[in-house]
N, C-alpha and C. Protein backbone atom coordinates (compact mmCIF):
# COMPACT_ATOMS: atom_id res chain seq x y z
N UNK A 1 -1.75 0.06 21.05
CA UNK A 1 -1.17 -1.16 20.52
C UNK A 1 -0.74 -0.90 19.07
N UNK A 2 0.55 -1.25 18.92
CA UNK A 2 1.14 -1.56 17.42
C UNK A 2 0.24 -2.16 16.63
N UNK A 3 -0.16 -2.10 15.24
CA UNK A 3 -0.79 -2.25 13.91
C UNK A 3 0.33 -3.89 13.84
N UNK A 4 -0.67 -4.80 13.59
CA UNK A 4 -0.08 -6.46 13.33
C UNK A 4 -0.91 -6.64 12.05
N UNK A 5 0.19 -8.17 11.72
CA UNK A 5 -0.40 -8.75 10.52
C UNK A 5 -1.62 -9.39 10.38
N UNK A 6 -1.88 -9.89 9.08
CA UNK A 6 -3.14 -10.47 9.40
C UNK A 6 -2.98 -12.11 10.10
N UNK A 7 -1.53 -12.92 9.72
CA UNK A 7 -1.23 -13.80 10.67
C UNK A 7 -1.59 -14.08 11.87
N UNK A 8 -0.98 -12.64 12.95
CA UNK A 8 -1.42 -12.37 14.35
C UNK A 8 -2.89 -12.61 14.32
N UNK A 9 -3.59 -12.31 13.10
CA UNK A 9 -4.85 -11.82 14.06
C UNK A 9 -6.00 -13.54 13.61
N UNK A 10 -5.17 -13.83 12.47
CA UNK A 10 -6.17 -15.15 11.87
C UNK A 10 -5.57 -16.12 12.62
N UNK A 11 -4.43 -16.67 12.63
CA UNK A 11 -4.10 -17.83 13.32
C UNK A 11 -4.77 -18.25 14.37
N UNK A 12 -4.90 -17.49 15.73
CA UNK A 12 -5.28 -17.37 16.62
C UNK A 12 -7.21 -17.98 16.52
N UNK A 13 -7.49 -16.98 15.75
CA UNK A 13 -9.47 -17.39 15.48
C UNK A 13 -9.11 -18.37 14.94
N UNK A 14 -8.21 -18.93 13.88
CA UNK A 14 -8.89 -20.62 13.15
C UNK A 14 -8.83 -21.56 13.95
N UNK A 15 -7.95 -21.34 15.19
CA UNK A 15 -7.60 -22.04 16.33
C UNK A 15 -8.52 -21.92 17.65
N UNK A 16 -9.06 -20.88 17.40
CA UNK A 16 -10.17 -20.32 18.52
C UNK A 16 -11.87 -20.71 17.51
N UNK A 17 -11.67 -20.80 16.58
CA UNK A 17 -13.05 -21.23 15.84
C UNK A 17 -13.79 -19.71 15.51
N UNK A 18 -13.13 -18.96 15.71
CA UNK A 18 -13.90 -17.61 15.90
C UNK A 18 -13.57 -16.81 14.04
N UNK A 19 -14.12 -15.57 13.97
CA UNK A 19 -14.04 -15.00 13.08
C UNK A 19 -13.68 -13.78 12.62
N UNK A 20 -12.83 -13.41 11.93
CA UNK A 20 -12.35 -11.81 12.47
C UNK A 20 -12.53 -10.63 11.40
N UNK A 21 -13.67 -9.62 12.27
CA UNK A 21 -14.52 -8.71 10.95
C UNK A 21 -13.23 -8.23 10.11
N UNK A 22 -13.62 -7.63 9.19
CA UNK A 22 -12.78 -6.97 8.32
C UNK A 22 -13.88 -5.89 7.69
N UNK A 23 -13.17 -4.69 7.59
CA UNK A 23 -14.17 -3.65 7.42
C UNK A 23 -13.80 -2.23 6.69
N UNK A 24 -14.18 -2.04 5.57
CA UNK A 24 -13.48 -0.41 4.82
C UNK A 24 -13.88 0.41 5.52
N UNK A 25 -13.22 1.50 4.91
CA UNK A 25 -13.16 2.75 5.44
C UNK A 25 -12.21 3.65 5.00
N UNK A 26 -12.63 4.89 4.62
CA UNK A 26 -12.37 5.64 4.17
C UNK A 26 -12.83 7.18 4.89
N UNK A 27 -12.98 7.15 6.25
CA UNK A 27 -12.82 8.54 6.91
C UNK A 27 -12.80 8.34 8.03
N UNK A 28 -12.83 9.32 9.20
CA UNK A 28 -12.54 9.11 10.70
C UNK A 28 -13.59 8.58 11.20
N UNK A 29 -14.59 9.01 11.14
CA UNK A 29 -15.92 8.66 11.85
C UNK A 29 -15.70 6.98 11.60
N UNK A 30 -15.34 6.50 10.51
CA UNK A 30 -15.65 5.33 10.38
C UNK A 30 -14.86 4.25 10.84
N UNK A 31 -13.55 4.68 10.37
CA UNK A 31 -12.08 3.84 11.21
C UNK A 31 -12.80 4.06 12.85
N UNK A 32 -12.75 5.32 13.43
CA UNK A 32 -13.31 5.07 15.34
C UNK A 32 -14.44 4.18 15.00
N UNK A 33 -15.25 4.41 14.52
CA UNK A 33 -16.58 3.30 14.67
C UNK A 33 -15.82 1.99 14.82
N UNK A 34 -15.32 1.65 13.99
CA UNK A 34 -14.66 0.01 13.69
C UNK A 34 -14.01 -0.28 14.97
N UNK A 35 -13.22 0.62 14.92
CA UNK A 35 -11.72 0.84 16.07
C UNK A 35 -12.85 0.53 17.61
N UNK A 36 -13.67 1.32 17.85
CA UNK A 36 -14.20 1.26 18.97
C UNK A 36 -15.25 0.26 19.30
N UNK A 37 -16.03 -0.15 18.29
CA UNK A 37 -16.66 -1.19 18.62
C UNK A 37 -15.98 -2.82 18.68
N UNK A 38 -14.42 -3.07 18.15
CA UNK A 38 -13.94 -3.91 18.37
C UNK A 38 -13.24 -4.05 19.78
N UNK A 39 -12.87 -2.53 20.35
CA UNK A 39 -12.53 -2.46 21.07
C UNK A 39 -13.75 -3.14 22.53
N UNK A 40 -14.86 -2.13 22.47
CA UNK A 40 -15.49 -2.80 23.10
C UNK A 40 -16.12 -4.52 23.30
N UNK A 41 -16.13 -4.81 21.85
CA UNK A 41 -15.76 -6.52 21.71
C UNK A 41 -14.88 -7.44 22.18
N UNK A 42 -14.00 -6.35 22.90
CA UNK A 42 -12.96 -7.33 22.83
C UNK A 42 -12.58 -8.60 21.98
N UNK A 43 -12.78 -7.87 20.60
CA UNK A 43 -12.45 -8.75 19.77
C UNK A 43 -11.54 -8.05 18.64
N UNK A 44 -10.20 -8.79 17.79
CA UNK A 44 -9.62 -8.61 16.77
C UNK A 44 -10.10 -7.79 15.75
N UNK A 45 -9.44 -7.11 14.82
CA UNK A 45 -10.41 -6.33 13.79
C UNK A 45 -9.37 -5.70 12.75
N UNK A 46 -9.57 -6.09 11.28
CA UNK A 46 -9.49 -5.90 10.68
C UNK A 46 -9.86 -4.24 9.54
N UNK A 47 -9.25 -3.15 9.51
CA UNK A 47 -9.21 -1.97 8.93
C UNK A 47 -8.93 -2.23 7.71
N UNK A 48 -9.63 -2.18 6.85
CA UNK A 48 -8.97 -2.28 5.09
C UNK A 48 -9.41 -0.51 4.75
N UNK A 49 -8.46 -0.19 3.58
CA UNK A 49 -8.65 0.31 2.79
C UNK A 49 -8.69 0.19 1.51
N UNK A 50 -9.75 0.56 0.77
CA UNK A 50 -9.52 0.55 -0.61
C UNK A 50 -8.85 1.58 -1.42
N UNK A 51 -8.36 1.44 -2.97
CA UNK A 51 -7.98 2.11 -3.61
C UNK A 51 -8.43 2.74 -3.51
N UNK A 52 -9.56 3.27 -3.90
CA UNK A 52 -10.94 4.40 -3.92
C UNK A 52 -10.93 5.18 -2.45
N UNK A 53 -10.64 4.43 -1.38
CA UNK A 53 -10.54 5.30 -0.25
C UNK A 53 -9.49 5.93 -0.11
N UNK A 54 -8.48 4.90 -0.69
CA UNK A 54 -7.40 6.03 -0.50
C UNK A 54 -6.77 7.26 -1.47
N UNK A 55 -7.68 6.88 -2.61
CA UNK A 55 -7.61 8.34 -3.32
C UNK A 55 -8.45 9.21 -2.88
N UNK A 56 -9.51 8.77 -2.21
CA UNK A 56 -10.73 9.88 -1.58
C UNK A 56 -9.98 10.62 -0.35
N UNK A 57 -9.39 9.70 0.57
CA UNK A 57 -8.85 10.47 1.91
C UNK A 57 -7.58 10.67 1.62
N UNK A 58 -6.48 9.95 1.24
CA UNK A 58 -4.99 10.11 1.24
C UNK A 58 -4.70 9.02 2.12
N UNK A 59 -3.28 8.62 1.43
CA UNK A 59 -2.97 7.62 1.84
C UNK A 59 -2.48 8.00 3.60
N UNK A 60 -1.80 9.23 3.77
CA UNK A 60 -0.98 9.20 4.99
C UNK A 60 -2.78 9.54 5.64
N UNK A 61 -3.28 10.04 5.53
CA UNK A 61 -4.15 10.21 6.11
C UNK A 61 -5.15 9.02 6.89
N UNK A 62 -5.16 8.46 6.00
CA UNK A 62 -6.32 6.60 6.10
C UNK A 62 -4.65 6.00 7.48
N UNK A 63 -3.79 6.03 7.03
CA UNK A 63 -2.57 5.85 8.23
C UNK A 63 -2.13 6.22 9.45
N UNK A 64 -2.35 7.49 9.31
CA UNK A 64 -2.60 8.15 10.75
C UNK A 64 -3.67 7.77 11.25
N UNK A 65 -5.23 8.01 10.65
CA UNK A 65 -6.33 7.93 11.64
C UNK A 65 -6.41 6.38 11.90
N UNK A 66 -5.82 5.54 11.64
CA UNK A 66 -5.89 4.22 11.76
C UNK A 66 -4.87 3.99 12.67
N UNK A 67 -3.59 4.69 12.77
CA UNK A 67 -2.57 4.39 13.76
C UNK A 67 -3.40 4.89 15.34
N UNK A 68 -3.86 6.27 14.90
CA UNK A 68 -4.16 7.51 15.97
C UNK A 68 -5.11 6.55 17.14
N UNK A 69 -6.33 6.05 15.97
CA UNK A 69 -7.56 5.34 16.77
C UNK A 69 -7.24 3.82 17.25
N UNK A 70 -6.10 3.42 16.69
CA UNK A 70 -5.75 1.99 17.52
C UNK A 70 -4.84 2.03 18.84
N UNK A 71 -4.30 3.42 18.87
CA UNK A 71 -3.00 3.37 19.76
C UNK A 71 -3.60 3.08 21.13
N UNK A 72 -5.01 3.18 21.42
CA UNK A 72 -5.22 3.59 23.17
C UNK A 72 -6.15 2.21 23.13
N UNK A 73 -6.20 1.32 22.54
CA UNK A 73 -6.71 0.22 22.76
C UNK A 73 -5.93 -1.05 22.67
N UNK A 74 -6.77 -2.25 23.37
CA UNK A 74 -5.99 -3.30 24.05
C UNK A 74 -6.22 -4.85 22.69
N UNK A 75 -6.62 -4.74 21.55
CA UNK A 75 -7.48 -5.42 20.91
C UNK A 75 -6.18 -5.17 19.69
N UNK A 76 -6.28 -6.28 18.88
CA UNK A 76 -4.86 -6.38 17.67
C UNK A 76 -5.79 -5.69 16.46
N UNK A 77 -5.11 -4.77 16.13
CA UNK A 77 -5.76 -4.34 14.77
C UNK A 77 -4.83 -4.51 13.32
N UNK A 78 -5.23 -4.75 12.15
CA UNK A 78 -4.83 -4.81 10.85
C UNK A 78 -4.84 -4.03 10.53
N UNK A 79 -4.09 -3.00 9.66
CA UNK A 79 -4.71 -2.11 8.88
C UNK A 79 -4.01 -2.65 7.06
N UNK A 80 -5.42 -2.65 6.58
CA UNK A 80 -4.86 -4.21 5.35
C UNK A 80 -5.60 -3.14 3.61
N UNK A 81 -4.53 -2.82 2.97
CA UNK A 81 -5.20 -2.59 1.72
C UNK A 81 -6.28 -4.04 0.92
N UNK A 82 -7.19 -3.33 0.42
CA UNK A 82 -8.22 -4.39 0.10
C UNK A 82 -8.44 -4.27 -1.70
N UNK A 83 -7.75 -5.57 -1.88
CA UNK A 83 -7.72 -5.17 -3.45
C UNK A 83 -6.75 -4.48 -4.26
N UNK A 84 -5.79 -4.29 -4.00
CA UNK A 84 -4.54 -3.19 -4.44
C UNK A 84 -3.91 -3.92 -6.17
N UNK A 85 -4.24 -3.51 -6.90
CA UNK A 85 -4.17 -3.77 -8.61
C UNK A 85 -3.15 -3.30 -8.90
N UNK A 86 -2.74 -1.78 -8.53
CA UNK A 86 -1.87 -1.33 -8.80
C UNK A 86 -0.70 -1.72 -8.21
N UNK A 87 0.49 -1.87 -8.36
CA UNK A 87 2.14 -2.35 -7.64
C UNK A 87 2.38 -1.54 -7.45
N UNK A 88 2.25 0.01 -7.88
CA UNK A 88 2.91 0.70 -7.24
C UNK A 88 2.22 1.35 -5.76
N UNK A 89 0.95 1.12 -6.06
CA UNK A 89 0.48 1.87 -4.95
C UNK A 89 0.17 1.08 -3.70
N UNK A 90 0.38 -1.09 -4.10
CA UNK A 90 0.59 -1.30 -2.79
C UNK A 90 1.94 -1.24 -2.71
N UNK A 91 3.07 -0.92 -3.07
CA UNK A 91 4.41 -0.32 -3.07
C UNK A 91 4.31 0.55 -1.57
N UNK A 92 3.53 1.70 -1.93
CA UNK A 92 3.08 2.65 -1.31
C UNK A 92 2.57 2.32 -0.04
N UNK A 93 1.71 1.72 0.18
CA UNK A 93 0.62 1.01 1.25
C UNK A 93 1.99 0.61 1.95
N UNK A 94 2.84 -0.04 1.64
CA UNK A 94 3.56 -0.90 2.20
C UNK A 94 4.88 0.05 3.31
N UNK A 95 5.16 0.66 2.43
CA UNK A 95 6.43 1.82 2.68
C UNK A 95 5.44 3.17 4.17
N UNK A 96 3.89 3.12 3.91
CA UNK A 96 2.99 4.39 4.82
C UNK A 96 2.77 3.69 5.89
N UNK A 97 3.09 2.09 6.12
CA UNK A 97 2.50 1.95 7.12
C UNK A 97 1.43 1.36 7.60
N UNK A 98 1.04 0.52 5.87
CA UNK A 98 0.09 -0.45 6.31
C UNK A 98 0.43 -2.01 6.66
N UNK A 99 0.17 -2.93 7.84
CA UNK A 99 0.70 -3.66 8.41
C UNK A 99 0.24 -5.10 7.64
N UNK A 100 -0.98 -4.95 6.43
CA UNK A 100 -1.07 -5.99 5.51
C UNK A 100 -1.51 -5.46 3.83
N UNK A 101 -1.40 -6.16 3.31
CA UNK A 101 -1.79 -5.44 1.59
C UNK A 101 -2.38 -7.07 1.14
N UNK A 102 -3.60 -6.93 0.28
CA UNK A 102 -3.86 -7.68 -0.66
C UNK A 102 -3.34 -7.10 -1.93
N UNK A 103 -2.44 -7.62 -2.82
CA UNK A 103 -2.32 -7.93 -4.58
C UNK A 103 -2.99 -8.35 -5.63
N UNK A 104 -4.03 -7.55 -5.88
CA UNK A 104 -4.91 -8.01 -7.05
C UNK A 104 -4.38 -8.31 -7.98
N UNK A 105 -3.64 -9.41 -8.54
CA UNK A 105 -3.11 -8.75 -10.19
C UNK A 105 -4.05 -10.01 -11.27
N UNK A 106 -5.14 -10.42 -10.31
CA UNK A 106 -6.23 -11.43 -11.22
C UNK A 106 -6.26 -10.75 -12.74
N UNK A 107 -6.15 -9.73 -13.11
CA UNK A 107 -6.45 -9.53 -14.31
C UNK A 107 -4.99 -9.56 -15.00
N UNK A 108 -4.36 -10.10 -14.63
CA UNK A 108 -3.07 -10.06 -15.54
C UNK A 108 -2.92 -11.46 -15.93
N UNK A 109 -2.30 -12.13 -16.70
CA UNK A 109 -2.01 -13.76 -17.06
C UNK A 109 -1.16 -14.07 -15.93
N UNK A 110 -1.69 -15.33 -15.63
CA UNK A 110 -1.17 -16.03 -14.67
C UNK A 110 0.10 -15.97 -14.10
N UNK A 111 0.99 -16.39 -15.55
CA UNK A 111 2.56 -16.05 -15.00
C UNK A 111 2.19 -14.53 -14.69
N UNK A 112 2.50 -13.74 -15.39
CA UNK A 112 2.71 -12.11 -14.26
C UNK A 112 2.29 -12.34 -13.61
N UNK A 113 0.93 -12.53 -12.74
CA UNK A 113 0.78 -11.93 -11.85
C UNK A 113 1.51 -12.74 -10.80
N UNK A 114 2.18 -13.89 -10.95
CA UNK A 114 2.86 -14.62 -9.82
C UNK A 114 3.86 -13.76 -10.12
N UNK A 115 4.60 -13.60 -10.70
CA UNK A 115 5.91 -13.18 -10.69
C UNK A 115 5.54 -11.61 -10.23
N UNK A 116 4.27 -10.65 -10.30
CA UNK A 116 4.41 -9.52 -9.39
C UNK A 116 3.89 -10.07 -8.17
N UNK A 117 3.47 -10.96 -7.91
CA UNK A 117 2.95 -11.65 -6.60
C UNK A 117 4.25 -11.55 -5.57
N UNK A 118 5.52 -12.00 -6.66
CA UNK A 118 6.76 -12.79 -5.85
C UNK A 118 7.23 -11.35 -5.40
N UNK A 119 7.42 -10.36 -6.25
CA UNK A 119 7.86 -8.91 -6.04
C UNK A 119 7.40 -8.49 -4.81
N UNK A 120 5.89 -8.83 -4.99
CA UNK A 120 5.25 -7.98 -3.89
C UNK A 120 5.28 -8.95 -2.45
N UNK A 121 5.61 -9.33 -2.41
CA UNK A 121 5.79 -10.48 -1.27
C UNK A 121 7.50 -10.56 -0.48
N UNK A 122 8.26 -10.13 -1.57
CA UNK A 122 9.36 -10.00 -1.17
C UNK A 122 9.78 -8.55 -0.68
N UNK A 123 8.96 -7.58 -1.06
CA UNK A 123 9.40 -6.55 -0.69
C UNK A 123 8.84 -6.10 0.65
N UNK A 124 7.16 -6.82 1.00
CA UNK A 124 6.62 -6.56 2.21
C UNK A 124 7.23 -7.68 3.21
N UNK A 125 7.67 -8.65 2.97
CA UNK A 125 8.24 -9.64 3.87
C UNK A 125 9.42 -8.63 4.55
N UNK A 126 10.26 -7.40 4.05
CA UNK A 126 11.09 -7.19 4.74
C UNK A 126 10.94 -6.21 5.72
N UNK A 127 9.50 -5.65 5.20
CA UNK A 127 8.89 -4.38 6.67
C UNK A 127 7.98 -5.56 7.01
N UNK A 128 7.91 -6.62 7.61
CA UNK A 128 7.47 -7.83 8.45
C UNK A 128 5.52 -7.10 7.98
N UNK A 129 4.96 -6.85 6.87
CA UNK A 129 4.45 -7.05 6.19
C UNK A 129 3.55 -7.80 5.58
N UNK A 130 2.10 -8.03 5.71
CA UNK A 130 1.63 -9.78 5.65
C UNK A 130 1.14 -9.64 4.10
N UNK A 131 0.84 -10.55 3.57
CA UNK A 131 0.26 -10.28 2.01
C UNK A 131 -0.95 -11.02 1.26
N UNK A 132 -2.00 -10.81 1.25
CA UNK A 132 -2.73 -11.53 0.72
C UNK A 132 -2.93 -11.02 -0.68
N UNK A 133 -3.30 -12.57 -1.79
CA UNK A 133 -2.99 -12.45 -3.12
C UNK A 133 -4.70 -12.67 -3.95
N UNK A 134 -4.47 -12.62 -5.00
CA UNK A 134 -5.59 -13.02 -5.79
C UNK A 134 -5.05 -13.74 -7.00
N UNK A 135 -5.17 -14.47 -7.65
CA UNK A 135 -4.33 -15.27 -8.03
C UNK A 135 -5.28 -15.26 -10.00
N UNK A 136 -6.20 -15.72 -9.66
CA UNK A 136 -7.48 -16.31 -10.60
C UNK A 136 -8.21 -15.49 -10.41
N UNK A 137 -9.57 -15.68 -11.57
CA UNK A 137 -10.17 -14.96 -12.04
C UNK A 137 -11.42 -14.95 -10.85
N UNK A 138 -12.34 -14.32 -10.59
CA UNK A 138 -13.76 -14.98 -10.20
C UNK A 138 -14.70 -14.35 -11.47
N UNK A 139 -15.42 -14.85 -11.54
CA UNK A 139 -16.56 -14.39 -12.70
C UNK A 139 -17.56 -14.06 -12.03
């Protein structure tokens, strides 16, 4: 199965009442773990990567084993950067093949970070792309 947004995979549970894991990873053993126990769940599942993972594994790398281990199963998978601060590197995320990106830019003043919010939203809206934001601070 093709890599979907996080749309596909939330709409569906807020409507079903249900809940849909979301889970890092940063090597093979761990994407199959995820990959396979959702599979056997027959339930939705969420693949994030973090920055940190993906400087630890590589980006095409965290992409392939996430494409490789979803392809032979029947279950919708995400594969969603978690936290992405940098623009260029969910730039990146976006262009390798990941099917959602969060935009951290909480640490920037409000206006920027909407206005890289709008950037980054417009540029993944056109590889059909889903985007989750961070907007504000948490303390």
């Amino acid at each position: 199965m093709d890599l979907v947004g996080l749309k596909e995979v939330l709409e569906p549970a807020a409507k079903g009442g249900y809940a849909v894991g979301a889970f890092n990873a940063n090597n093979m053993e761990i994407v199959q773990a995820i990959i396979e126990a959702a599979a056997e769940e027959n339930s939705p599942v969420i693949v994030q990567a973090s920055q940190g993972a993906i400087k630890y594994a590589g980006l095409d790398y965290i992409v392939s084993l996430v494409k490789a281990a979803s392809a032979g199963v029947r279950v919708p998978v995400v594969l969603h950067l978690d936290h992405g601060t940098d623009y260029g590197q969910v730039l990146r995320c976006i262009r390798y093949g990941f099917s959602s990106v969060m935009y951290d830019g909480s640490q920037l003043p409000l206006e920027e970070n909407m206005a890289m919010t709008r950037r980054v939203v417009e540029i993944a809206r056109e590889g059909g792309v889903t985007v989750e934001v961070e907007l504000g601070k948490i303390g």
